[in-house]
Protein backbone atom coordinates (compact mmCIF):
# COMPACT_ATOMS: atom_id res chain seq x y z
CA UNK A 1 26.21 16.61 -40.26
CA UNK A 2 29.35 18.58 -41.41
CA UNK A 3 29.29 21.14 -43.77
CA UNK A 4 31.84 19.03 -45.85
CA UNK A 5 30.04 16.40 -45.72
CA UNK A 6 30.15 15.44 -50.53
CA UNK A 7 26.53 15.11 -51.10
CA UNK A 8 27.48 14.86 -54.78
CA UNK A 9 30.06 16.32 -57.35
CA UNK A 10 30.02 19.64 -58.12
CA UNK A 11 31.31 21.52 -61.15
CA UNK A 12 30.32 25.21 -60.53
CA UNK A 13 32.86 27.59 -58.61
CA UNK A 14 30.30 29.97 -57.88
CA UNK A 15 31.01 33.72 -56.85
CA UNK A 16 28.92 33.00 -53.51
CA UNK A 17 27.73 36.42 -53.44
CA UNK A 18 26.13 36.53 -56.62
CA UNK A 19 24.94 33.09 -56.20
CA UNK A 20 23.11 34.08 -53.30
CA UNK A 21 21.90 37.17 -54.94
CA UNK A 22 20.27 34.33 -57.13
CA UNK A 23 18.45 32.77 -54.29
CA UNK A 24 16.84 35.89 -53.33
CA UNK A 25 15.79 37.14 -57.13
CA UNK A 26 14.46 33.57 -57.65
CA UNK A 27 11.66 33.99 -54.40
CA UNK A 28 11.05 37.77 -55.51
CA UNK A 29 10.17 37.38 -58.73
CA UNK A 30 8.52 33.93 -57.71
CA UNK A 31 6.45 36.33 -55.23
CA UNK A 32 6.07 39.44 -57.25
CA UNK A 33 4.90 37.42 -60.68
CA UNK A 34 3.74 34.09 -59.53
CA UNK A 35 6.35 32.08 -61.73
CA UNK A 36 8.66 29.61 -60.82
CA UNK A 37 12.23 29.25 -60.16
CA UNK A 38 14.66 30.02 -63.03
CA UNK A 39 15.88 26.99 -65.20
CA UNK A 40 17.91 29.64 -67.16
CA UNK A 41 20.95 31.96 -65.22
CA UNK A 42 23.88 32.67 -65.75
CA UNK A 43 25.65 33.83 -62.51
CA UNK A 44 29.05 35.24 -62.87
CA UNK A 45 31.21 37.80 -60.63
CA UNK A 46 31.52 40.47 -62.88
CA UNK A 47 27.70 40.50 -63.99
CA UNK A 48 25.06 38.24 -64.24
CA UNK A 49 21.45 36.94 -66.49
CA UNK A 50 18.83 35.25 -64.81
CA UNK A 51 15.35 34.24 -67.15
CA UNK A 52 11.94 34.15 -65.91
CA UNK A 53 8.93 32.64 -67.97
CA UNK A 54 6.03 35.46 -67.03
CA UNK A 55 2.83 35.75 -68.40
CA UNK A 56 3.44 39.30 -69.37
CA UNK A 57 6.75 41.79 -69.86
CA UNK A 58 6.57 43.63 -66.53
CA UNK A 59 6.68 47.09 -67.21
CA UNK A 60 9.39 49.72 -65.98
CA UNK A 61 7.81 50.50 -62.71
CA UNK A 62 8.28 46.99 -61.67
CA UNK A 63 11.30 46.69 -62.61
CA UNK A 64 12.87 49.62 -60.47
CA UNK A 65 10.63 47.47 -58.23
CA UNK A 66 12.57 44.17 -58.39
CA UNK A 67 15.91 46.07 -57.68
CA UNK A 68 14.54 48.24 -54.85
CA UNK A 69 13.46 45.23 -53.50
CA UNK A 70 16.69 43.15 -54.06
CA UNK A 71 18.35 46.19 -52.05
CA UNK A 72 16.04 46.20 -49.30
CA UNK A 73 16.61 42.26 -49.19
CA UNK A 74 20.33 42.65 -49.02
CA UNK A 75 20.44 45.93 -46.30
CA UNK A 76 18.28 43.37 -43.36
CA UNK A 77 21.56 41.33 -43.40
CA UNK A 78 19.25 37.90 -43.58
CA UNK A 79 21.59 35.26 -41.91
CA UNK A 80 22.13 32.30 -44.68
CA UNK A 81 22.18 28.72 -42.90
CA UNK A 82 22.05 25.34 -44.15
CA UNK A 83 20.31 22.19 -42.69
CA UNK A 84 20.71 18.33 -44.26
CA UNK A 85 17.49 16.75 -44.77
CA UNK A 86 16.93 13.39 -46.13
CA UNK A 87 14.71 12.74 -49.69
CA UNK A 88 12.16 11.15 -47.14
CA UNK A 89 11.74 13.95 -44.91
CA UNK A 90 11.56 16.47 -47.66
CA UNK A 91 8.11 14.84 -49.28
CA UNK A 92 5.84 17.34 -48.52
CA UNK A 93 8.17 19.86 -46.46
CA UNK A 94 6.75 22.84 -46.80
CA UNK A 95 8.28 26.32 -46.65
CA UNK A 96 6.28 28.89 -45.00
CA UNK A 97 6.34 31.41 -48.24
CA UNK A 98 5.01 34.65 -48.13
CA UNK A 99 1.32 35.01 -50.35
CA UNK A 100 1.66 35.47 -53.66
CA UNK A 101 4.57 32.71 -54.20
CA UNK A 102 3.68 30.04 -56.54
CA UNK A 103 4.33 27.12 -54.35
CA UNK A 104 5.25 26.66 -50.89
CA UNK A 105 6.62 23.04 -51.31
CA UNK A 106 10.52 22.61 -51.49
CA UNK A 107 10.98 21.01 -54.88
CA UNK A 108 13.13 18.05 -56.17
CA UNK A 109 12.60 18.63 -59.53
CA UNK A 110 15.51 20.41 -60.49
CA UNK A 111 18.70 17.99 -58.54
CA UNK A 112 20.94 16.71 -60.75
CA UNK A 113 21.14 13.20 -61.82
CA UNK A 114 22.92 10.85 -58.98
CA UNK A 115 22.16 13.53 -55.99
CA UNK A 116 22.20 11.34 -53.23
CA UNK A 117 19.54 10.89 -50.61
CA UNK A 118 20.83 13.53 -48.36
CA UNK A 119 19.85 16.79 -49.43
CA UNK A 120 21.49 20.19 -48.18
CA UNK A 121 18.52 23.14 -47.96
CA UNK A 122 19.97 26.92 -48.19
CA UNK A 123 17.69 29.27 -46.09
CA UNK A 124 17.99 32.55 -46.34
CA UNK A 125 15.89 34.49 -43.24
CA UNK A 126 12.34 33.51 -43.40
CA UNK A 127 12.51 34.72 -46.91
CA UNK A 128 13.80 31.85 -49.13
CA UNK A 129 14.50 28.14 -49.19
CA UNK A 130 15.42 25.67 -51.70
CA UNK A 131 17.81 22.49 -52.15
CA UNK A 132 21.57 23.59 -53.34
CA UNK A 133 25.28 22.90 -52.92
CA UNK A 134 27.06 25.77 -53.83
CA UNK A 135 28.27 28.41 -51.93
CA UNK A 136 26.68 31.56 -50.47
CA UNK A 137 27.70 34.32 -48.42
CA UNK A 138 26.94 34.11 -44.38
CA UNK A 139 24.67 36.93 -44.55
CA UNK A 140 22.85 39.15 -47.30
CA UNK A 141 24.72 42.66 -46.24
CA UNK A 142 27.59 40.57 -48.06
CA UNK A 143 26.35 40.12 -51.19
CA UNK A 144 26.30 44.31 -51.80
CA UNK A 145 24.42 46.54 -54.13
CA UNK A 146 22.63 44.86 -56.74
CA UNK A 147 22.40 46.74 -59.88
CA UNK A 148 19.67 46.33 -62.68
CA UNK A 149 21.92 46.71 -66.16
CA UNK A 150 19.00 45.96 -68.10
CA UNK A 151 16.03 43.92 -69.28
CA UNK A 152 15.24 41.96 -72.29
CA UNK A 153 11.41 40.29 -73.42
CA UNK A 154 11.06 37.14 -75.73
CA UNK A 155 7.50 37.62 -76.55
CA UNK A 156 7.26 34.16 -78.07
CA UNK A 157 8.75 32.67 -75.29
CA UNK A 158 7.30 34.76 -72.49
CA UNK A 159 10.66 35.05 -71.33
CA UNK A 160 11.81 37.90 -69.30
CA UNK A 161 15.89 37.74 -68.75
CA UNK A 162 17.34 40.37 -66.33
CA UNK A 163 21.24 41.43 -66.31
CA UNK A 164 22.60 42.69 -63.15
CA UNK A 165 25.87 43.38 -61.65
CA UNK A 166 26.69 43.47 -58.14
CA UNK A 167 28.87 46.46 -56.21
CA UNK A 168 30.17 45.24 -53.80
């Protein structure tokens, strides 16, 4: 199928290398904390918030964890492909996550309203897959330096949001 190929509309322009940048926050936190995929980012060029729900505020040696990490992710220049699958032979797909991630099932959950039955996966390496349409870099050495600007805890929400910026 051709990359062109309209699965569905699309509002977003998205800064593909911060988008991708997403991608790869969304499995490390997902493997470092055991939570899911954030339903709450903001992704722009010039800096950008992404929210996890954790059971606990990680403390400040994790976070210089989560950016060293994010580096180290960017600097093994992971290719970034793209495969169509149908809705049928996603059902029970699984993705071959690393331990500690808190599901290895590709989830549906989270398409919009009206997404059609053909479904475009982004992979990223081995490291990260998931069901999108926007637009990503070809490799991770293009996204740059991500840069931790700073980190905020909701206690009654058990909501951890993370700004970052990327150099690149």
């Amino acid at each position: 199928m051709s990359e062109e190929l309209l699965l569905n509309e699309h509002n977003k322009d998205e800064f593909p290398p911060a988008h991708t940048a997403e991608h790869l926050l969304n499995q490390l936190m997902g493997r470092m904390f055991g939570c899911e995929r954030s339903a709450n980012a903001h992704i722009e060029r010039k800096k950008s918030k992404i929210s996890f729900l954790l059971d606990q505020k990680p403390d400040r040696k994790a976070e210089r964890d989560i950016e060293r990490q994010m580096n180290e992710l960017i600097a093994e220049d992971l290719p970034v492909t793209y495969e169509f699958v149908t809705r049928a032979e996603l059902e029970g797909m699984v993705f071959d996550a690393e331990e500690g991630s808190p599901d290895s099932r590709i989830s549906l959950d989270r398409l919009p309203d009206g997404a059609g039955e053909t479904i475009r996966l982004v992979r990223i390496g081995d490291y990260d897959v998931c069901p999108c349409i926007g637009k990503h870099v070809r490799s991770t050495a293009q996204i740059g330096r991500f840069e931790m600007l700073g980190t905020n805890w909701d206690e009654a929400k058990r909501s951890f949001r993370i700004r970052f910026k990327l150099i690149v």
